[in-house]
PDB file of N, CA and C in Angstrom:
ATOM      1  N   UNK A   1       0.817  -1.182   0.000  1.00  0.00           N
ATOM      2  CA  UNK A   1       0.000   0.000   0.000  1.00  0.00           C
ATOM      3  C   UNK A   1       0.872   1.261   0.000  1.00  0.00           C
ATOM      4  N   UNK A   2       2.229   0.997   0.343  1.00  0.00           N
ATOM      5  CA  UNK A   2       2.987   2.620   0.261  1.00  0.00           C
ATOM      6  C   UNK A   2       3.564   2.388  -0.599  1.00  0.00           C
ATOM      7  N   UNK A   3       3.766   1.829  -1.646  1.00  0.00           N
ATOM      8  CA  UNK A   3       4.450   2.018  -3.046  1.00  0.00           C
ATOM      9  C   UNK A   3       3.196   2.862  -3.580  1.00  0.00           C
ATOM     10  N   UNK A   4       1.938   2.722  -3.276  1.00  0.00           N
ATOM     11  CA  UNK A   4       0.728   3.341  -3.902  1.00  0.00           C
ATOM     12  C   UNK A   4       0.524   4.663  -3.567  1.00  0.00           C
ATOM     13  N   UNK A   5       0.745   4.935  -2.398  1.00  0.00           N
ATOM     14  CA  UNK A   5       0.417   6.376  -1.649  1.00  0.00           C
ATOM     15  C   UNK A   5       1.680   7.198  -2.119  1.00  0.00           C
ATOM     16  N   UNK A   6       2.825   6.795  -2.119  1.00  0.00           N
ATOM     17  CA  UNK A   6       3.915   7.701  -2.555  1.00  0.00           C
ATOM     18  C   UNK A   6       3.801   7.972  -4.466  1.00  0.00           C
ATOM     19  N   UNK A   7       3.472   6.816  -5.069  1.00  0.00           N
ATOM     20  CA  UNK A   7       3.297   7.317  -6.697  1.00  0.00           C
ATOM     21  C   UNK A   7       1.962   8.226  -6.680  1.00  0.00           C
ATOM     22  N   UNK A   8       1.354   8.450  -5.925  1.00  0.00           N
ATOM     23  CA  UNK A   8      -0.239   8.774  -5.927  1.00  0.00           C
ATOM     24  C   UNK A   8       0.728  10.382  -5.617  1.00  0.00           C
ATOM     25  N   UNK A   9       1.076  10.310  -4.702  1.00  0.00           N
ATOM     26  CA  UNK A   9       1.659  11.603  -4.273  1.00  0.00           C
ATOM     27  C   UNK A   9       2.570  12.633  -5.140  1.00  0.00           C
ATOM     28  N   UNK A  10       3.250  11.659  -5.892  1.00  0.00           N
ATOM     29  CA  UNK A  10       4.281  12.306  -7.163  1.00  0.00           C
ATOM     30  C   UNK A  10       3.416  12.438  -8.264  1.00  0.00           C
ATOM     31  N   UNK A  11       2.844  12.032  -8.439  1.00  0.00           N
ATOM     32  CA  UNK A  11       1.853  12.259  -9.441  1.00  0.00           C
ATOM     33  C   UNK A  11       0.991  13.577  -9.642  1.00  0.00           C
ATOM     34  N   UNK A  12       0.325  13.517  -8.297  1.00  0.00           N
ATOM     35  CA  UNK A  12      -0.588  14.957  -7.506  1.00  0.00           C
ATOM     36  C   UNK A  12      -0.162  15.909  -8.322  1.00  0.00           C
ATOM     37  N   UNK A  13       0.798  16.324  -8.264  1.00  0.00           N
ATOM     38  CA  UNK A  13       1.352  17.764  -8.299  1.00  0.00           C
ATOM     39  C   UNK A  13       2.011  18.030 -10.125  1.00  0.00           C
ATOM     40  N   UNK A  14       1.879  16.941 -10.172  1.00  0.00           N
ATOM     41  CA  UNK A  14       2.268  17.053 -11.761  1.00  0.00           C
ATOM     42  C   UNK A  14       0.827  17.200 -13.118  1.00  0.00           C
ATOM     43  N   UNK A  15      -0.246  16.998 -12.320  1.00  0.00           N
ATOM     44  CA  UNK A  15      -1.390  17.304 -13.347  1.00  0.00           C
ATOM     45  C   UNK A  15      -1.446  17.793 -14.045  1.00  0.00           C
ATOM     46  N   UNK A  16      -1.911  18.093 -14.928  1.00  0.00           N
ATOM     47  CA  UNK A  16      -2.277  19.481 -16.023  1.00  0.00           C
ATOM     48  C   UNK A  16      -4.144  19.170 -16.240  1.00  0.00           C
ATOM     49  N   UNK A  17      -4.332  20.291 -16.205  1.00  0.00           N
ATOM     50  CA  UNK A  17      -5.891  20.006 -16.945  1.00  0.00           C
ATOM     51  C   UNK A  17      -5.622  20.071 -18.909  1.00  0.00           C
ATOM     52  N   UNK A  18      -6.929  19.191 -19.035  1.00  0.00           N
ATOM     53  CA  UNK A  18      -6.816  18.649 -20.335  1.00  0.00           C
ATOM     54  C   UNK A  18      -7.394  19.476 -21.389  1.00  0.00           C
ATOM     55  N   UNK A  19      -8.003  20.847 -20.773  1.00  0.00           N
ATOM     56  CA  UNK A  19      -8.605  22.275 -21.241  1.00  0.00           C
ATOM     57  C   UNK A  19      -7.916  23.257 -21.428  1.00  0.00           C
ATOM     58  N   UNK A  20      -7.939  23.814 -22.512  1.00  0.00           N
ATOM     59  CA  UNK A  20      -7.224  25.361 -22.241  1.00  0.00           C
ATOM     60  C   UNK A  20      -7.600  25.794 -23.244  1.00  0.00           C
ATOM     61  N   UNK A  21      -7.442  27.181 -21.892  1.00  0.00           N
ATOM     62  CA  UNK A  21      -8.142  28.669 -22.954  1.00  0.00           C
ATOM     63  C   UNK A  21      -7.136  29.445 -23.496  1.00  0.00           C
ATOM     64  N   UNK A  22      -7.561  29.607 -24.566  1.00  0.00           N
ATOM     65  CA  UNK A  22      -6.923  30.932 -25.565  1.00  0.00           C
ATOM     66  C   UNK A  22      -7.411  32.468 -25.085  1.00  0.00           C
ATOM     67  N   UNK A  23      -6.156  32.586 -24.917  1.00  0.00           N
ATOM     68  CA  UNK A  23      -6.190  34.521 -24.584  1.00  0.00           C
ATOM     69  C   UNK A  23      -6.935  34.702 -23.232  1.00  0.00           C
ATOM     70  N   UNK A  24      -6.556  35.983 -22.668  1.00  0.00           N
ATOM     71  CA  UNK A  24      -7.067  36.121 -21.413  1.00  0.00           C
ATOM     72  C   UNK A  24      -8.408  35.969 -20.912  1.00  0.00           C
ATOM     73  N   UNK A  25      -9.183  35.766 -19.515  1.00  0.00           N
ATOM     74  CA  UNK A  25     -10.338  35.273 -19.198  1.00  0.00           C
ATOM     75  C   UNK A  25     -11.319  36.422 -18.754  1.00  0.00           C
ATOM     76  N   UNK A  26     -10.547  37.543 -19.027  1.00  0.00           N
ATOM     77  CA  UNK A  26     -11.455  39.013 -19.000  1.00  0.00           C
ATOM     78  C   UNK A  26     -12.379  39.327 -19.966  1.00  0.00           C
ATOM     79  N   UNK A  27     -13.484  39.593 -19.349  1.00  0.00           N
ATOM     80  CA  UNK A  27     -14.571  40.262 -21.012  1.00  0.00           C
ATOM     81  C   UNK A  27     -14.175  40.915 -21.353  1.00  0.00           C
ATOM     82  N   UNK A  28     -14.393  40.759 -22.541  1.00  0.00           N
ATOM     83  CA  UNK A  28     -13.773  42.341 -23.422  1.00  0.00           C
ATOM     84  C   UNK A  28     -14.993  43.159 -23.529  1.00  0.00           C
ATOM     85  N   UNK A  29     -14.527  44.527 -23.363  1.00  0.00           N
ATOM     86  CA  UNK A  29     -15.376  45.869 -23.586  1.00  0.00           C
ATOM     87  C   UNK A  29     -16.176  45.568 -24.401  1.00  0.00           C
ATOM     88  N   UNK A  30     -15.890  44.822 -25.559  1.00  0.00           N
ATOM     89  CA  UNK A  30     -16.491  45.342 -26.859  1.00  0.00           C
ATOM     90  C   UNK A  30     -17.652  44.099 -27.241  1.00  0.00           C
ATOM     91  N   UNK A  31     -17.864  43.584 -26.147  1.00  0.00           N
ATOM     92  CA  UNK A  31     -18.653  42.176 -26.441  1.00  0.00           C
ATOM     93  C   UNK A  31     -20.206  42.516 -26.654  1.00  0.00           C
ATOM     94  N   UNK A  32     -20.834  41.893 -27.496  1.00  0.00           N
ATOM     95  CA  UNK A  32     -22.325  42.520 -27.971  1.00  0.00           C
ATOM     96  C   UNK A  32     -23.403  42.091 -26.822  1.00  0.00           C
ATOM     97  N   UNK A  33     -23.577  42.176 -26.252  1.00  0.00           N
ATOM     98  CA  UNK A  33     -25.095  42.036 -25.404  1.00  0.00           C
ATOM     99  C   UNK A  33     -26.201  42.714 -25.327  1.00  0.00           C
ATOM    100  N   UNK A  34     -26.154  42.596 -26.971  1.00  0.00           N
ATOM    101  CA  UNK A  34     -27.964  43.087 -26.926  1.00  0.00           C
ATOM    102  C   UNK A  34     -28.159  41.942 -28.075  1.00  0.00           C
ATOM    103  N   UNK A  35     -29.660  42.046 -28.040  1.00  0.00           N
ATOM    104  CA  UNK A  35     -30.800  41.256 -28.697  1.00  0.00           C
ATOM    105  C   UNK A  35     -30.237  41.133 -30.265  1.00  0.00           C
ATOM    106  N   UNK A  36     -30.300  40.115 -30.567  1.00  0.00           N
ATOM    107  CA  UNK A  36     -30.201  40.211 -32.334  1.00  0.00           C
ATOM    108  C   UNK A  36     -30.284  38.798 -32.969  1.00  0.00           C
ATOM    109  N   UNK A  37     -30.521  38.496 -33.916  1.00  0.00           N
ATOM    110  CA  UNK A  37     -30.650  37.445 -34.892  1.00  0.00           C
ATOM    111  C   UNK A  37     -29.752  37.155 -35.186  1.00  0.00           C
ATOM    112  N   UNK A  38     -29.239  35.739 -34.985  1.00  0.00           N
ATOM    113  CA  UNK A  38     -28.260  34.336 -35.377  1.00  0.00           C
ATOM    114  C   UNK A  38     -27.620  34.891 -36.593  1.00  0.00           C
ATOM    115  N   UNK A  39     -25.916  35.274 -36.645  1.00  0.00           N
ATOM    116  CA  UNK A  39     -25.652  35.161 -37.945  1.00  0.00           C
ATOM    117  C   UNK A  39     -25.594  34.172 -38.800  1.00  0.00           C
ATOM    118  N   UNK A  40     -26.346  32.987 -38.456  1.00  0.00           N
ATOM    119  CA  UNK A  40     -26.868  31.719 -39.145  1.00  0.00           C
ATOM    120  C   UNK A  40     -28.185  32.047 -39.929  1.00  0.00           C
ATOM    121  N   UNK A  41     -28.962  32.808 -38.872  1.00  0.00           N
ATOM    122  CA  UNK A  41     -30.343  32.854 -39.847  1.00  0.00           C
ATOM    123  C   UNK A  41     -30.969  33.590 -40.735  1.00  0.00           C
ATOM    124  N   UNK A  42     -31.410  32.444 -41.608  1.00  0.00           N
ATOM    125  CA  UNK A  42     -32.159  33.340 -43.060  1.00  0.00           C
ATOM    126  C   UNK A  42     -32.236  34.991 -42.487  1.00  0.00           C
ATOM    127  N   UNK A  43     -31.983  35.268 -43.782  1.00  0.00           N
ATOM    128  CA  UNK A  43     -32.072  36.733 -44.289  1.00  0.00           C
ATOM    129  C   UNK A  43     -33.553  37.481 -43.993  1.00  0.00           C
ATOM    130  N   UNK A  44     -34.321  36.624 -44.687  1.00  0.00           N
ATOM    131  CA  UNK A  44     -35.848  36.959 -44.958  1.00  0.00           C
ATOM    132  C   UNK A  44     -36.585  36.955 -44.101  1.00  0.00           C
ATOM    133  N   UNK A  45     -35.691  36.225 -42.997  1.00  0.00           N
ATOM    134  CA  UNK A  45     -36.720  36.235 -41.720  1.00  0.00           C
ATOM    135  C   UNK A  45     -36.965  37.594 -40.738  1.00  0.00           C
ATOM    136  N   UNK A  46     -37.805  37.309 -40.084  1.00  0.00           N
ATOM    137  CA  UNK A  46     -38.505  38.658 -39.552  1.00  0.00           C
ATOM    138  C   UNK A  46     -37.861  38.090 -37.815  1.00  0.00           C
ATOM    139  N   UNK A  47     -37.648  39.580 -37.791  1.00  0.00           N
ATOM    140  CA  UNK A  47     -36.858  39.092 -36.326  1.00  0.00           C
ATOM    141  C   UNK A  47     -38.147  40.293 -35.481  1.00  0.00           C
ATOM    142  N   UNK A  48     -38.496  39.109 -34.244  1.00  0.00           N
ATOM    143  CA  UNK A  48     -39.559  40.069 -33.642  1.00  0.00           C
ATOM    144  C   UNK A  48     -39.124  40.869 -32.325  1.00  0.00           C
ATOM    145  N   UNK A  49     -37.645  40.992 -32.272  1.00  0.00           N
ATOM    146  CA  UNK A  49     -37.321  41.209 -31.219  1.00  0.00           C
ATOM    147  C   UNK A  49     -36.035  42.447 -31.296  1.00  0.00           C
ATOM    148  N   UNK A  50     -36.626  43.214 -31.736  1.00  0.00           N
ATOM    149  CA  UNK A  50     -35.659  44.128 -32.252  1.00  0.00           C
ATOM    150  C   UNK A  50     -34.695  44.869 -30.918  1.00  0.00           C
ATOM    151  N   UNK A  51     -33.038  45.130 -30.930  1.00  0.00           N
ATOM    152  CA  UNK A  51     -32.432  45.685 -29.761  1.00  0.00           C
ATOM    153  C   UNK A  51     -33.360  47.010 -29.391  1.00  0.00           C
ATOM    154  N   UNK A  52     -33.541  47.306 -28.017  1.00  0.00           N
ATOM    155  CA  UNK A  52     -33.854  48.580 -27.520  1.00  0.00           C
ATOM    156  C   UNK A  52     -35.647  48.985 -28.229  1.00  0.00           C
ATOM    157  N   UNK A  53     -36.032  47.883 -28.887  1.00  0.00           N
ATOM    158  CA  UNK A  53     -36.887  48.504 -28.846  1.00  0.00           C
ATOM    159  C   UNK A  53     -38.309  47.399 -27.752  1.00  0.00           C
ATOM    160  N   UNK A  54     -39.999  48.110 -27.892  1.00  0.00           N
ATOM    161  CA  UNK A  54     -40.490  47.043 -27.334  1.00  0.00           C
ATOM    162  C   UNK A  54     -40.957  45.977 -28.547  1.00  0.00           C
ATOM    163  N   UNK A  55     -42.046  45.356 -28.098  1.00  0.00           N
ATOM    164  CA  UNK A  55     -42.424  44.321 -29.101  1.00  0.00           C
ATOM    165  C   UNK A  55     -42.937  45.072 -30.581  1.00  0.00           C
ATOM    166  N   UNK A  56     -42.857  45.090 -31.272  1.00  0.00           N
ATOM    167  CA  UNK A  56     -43.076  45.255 -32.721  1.00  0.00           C
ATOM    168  C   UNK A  56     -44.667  44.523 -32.810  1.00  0.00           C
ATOM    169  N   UNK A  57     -45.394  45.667 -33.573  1.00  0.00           N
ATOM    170  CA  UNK A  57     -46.803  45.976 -34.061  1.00  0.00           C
ATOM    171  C   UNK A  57     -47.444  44.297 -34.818  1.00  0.00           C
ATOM    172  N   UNK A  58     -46.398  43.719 -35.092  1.00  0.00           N
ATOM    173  CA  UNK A  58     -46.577  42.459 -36.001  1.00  0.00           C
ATOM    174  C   UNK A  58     -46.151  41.508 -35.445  1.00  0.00           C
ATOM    175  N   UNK A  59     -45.644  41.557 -33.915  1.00  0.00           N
ATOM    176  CA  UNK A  59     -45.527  40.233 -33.270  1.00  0.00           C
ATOM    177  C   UNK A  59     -46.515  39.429 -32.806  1.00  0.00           C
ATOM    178  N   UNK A  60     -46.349  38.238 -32.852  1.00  0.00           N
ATOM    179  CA  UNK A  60     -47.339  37.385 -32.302  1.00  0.00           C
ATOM    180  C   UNK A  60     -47.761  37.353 -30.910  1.00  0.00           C
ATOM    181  N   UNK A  61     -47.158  37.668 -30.071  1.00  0.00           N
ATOM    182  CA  UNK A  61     -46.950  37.800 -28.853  1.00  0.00           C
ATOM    183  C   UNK A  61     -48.221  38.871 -28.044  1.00  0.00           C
ATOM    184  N   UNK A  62     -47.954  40.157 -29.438  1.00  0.00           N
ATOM    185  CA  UNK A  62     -48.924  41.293 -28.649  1.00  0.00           C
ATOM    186  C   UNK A  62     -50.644  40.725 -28.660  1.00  0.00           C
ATOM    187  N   UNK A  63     -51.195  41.214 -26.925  1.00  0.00           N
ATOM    188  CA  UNK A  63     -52.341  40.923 -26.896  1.00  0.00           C
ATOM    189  C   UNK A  63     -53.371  42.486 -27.548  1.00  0.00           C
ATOM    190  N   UNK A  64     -54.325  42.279 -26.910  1.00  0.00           N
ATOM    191  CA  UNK A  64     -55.184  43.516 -27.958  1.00  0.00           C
ATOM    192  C   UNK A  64     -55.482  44.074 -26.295  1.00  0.00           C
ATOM    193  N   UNK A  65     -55.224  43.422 -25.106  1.00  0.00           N
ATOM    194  CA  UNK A  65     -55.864  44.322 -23.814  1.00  0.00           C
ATOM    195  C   UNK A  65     -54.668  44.604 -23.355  1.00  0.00           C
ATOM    196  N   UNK A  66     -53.152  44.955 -23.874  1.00  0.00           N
ATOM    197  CA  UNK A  66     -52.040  45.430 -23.190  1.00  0.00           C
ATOM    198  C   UNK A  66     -51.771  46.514 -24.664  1.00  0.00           C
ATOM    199  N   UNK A  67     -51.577  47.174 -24.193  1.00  0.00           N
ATOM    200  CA  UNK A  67     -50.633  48.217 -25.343  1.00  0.00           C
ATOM    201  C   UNK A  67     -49.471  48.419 -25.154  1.00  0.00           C
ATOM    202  N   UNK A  68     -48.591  48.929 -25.975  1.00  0.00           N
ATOM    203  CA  UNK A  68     -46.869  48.758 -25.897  1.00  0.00           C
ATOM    204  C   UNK A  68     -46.465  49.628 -25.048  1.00  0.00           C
ATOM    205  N   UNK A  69     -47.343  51.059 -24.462  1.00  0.00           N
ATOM    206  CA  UNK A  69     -47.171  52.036 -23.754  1.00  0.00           C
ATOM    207  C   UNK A  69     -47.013  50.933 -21.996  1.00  0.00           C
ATOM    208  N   UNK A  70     -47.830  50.289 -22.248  1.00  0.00           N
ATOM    209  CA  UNK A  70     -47.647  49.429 -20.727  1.00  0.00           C
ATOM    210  C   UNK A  70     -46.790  48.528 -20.708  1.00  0.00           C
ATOM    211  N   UNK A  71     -45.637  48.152 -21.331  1.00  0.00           N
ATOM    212  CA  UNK A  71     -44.424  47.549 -21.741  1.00  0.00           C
ATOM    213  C   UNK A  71     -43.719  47.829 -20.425  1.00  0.00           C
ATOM    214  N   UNK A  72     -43.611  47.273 -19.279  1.00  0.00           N
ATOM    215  CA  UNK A  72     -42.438  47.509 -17.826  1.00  0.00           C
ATOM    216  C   UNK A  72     -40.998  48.340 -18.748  1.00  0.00           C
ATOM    217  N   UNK A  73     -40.379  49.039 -18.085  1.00  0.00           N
ATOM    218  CA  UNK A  73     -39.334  49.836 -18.927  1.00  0.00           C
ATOM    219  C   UNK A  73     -38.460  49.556 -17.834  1.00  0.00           C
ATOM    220  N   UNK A  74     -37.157  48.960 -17.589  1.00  0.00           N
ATOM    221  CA  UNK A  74     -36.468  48.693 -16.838  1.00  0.00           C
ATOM    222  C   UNK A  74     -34.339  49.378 -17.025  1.00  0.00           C
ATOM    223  N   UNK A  75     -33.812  49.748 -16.379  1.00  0.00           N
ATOM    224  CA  UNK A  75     -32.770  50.413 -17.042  1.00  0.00           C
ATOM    225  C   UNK A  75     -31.916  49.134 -16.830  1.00  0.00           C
ATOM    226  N   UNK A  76     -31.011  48.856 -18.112  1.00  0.00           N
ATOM    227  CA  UNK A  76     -29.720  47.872 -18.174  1.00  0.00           C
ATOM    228  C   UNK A  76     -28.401  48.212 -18.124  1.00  0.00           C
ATOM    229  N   UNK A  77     -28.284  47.246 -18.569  1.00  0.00           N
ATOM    230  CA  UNK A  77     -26.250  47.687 -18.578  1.00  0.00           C
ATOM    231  C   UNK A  77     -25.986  48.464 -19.509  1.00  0.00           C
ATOM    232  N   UNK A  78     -25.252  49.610 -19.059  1.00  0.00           N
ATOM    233  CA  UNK A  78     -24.635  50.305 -20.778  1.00  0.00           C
ATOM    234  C   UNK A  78     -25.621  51.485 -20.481  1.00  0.00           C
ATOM    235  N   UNK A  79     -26.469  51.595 -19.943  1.00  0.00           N
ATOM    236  CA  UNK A  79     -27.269  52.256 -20.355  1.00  0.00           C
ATOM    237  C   UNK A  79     -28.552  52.404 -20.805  1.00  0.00           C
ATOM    238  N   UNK A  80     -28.293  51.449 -21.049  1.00  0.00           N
ATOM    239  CA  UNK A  80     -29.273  50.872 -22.593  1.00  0.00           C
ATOM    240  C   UNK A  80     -30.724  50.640 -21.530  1.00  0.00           C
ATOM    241  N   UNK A  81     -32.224  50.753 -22.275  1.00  0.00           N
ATOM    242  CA  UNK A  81     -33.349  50.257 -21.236  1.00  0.00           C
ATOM    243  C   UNK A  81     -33.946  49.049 -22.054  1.00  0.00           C
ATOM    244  N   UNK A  82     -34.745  48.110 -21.118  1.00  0.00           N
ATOM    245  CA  UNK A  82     -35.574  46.703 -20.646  1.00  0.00           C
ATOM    246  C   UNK A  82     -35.923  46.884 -21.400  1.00  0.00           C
ATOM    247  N   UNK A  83     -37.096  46.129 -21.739  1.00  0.00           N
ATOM    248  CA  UNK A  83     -38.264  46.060 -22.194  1.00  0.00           C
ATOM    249  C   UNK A  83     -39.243  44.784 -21.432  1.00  0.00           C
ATOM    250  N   UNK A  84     -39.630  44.638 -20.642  1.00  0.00           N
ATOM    251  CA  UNK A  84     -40.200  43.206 -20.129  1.00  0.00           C
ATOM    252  C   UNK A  84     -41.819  43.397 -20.050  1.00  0.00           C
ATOM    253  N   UNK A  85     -42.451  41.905 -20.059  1.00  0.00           N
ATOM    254  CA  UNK A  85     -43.950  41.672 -20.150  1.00  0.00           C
ATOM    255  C   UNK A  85     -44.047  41.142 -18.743  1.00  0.00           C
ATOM    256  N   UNK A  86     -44.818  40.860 -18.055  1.00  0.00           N
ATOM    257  CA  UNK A  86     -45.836  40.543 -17.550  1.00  0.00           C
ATOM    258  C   UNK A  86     -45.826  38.859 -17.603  1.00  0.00           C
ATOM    259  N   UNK A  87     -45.525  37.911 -17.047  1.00  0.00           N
ATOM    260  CA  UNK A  87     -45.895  36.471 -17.374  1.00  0.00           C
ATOM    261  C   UNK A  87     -47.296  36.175 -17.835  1.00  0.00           C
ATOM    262  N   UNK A  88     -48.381  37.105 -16.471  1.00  0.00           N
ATOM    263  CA  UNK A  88     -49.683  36.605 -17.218  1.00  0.00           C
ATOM    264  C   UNK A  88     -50.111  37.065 -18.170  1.00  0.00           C
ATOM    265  N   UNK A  89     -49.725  38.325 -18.892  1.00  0.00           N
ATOM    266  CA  UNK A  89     -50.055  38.980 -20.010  1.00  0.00           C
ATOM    267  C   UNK A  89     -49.936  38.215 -21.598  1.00  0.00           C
ATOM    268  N   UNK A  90     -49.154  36.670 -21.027  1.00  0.00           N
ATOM    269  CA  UNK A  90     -49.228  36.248 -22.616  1.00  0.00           C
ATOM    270  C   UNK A  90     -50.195  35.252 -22.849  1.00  0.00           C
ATOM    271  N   UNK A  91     -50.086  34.929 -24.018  1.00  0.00           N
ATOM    272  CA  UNK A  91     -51.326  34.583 -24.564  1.00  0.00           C
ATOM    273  C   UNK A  91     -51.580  32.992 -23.784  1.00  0.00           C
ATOM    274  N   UNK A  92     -52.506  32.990 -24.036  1.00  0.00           N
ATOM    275  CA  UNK A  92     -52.817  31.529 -23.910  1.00  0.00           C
ATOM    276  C   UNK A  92     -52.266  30.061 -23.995  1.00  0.00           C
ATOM    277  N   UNK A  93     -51.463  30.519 -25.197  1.00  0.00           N
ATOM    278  CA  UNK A  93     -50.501  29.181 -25.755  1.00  0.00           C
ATOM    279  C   UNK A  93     -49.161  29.161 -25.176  1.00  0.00           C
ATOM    280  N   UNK A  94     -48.851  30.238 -24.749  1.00  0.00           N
ATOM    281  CA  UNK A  94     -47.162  29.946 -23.704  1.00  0.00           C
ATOM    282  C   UNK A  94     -47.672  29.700 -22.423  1.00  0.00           C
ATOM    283  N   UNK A  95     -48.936  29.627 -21.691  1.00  0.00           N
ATOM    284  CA  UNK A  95     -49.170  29.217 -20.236  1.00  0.00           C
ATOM    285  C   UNK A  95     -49.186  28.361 -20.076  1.00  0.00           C
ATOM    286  N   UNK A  96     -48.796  27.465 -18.960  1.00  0.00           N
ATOM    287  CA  UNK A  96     -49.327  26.229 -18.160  1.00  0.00           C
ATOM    288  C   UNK A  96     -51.078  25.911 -18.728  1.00  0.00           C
ATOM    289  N   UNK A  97     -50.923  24.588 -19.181  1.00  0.00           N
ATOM    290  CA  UNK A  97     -52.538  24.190 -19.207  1.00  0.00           C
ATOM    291  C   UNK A  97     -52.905  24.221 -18.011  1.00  0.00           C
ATOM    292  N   UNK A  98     -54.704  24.687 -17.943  1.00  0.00           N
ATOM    293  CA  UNK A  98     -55.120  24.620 -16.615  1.00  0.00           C
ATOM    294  C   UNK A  98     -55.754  23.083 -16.512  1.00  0.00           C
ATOM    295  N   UNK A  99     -55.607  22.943 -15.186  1.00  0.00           N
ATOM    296  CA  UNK A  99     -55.639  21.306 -15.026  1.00  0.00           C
ATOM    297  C   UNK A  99     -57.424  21.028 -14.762  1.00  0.00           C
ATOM    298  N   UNK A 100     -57.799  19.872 -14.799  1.00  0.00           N
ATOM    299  CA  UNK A 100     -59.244  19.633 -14.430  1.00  0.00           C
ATOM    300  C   UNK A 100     -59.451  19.153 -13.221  1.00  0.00           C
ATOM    301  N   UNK A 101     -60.242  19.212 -12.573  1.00  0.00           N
ATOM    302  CA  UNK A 101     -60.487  18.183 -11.200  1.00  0.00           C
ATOM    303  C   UNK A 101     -60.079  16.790 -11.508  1.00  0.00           C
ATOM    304  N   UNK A 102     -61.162  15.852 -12.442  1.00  0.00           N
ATOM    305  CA  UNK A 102     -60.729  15.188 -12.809  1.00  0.00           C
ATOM    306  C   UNK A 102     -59.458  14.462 -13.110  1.00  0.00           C
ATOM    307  N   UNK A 103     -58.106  15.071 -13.761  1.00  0.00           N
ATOM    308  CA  UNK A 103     -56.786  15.623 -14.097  1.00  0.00           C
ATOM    309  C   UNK A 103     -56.104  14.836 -12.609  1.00  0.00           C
ATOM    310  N   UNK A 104     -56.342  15.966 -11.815  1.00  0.00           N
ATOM    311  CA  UNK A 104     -55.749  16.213 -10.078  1.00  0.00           C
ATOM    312  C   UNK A 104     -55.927  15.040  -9.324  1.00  0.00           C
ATOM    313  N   UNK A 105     -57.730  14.440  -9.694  1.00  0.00           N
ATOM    314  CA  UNK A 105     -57.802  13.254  -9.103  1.00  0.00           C
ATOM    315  C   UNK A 105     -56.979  11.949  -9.417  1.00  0.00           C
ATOM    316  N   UNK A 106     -56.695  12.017 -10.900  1.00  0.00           N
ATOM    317  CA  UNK A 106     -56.197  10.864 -11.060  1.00  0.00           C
ATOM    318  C   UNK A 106     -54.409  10.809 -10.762  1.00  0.00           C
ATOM    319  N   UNK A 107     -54.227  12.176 -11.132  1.00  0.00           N
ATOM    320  CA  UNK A 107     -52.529  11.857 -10.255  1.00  0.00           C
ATOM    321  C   UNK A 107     -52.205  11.588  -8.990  1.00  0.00           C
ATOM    322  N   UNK A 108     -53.288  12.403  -8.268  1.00  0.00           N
ATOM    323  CA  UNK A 108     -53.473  11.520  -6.454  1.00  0.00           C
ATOM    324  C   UNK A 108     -53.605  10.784  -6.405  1.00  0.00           C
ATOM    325  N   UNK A 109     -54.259  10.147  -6.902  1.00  0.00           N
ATOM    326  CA  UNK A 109     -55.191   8.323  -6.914  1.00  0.00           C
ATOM    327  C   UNK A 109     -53.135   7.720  -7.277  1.00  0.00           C
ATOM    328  N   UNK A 110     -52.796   7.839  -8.323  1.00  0.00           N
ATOM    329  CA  UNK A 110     -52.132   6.859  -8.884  1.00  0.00           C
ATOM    330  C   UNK A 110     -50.763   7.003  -7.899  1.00  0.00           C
ATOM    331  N   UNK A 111     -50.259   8.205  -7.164  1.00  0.00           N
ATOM    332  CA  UNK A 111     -49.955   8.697  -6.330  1.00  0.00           C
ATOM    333  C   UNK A 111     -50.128   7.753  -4.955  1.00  0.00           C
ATOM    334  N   UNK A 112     -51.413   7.453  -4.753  1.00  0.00           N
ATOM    335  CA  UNK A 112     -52.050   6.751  -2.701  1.00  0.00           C
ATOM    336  C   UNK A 112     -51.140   5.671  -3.978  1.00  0.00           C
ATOM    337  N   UNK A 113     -51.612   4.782  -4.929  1.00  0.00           N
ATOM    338  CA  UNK A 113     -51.440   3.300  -5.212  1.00  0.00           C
ATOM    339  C   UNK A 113     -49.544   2.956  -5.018  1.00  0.00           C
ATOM    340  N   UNK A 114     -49.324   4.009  -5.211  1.00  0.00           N
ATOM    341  CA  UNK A 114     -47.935   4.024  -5.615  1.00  0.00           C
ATOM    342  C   UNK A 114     -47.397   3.438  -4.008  1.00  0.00           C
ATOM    343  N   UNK A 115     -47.957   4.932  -3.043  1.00  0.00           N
ATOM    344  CA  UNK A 115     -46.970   4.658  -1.739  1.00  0.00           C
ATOM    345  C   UNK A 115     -47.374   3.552  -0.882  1.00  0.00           C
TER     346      UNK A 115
END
């Protein structure tokens, strides 16, 4: 067992990790963090999320009982301001389905059988 603990020991200190980074681990100033479209994606496509601004007149997103004037306005980094919604303000199809009684009963039920 001490032929093991002493190679274990010379070993220790000689590691290297099997990763490495190129160039220093500081952000650079000049790094983009705002909103924008994949320089992968089509051209033609409609980007609904334009930097600095709020939702655009033709997004799918906008309801007809919020207007863009009620858009939360929040200040960011840089300067630069938010734009954020409301969770319950979206539509129907990004919410949680609402569950049925029915629904509730049967995951309890299968739930008692289980424990």
């Amino acid at each position: 067992m001490l032929p093991t603990t002493i190679r274990l020991a010379v070993i220790a200190h000689a590691r290297t990790p099997l990763i490495r980074f190129l160039g220093s681990r500081k952000a650079s100033p000049n790094a983009h963090h705002e909103a924008g479209r994949h320089p992968a994606a089509p051209k033609d496509a409609e980007y609904l999320f334009k930097a600095g601004t709020p939702l655009s007149p033709s997004s799918p997103l906008k309801t007809s009982a919020k207007q863009p004037s009620d858009v939360t306005t929040t200040p960011g980094p840089h300067g630069a301001t938010r734009y954020t919604l409301d969770f319950a303000e979206l539509p129907s199809r990004y919410r949680h389905p609402v569950l049925t009684e029915a629904e509730i009963e049967a995951v309890e039920m299968s739930f008692k059988k289980s424990v």
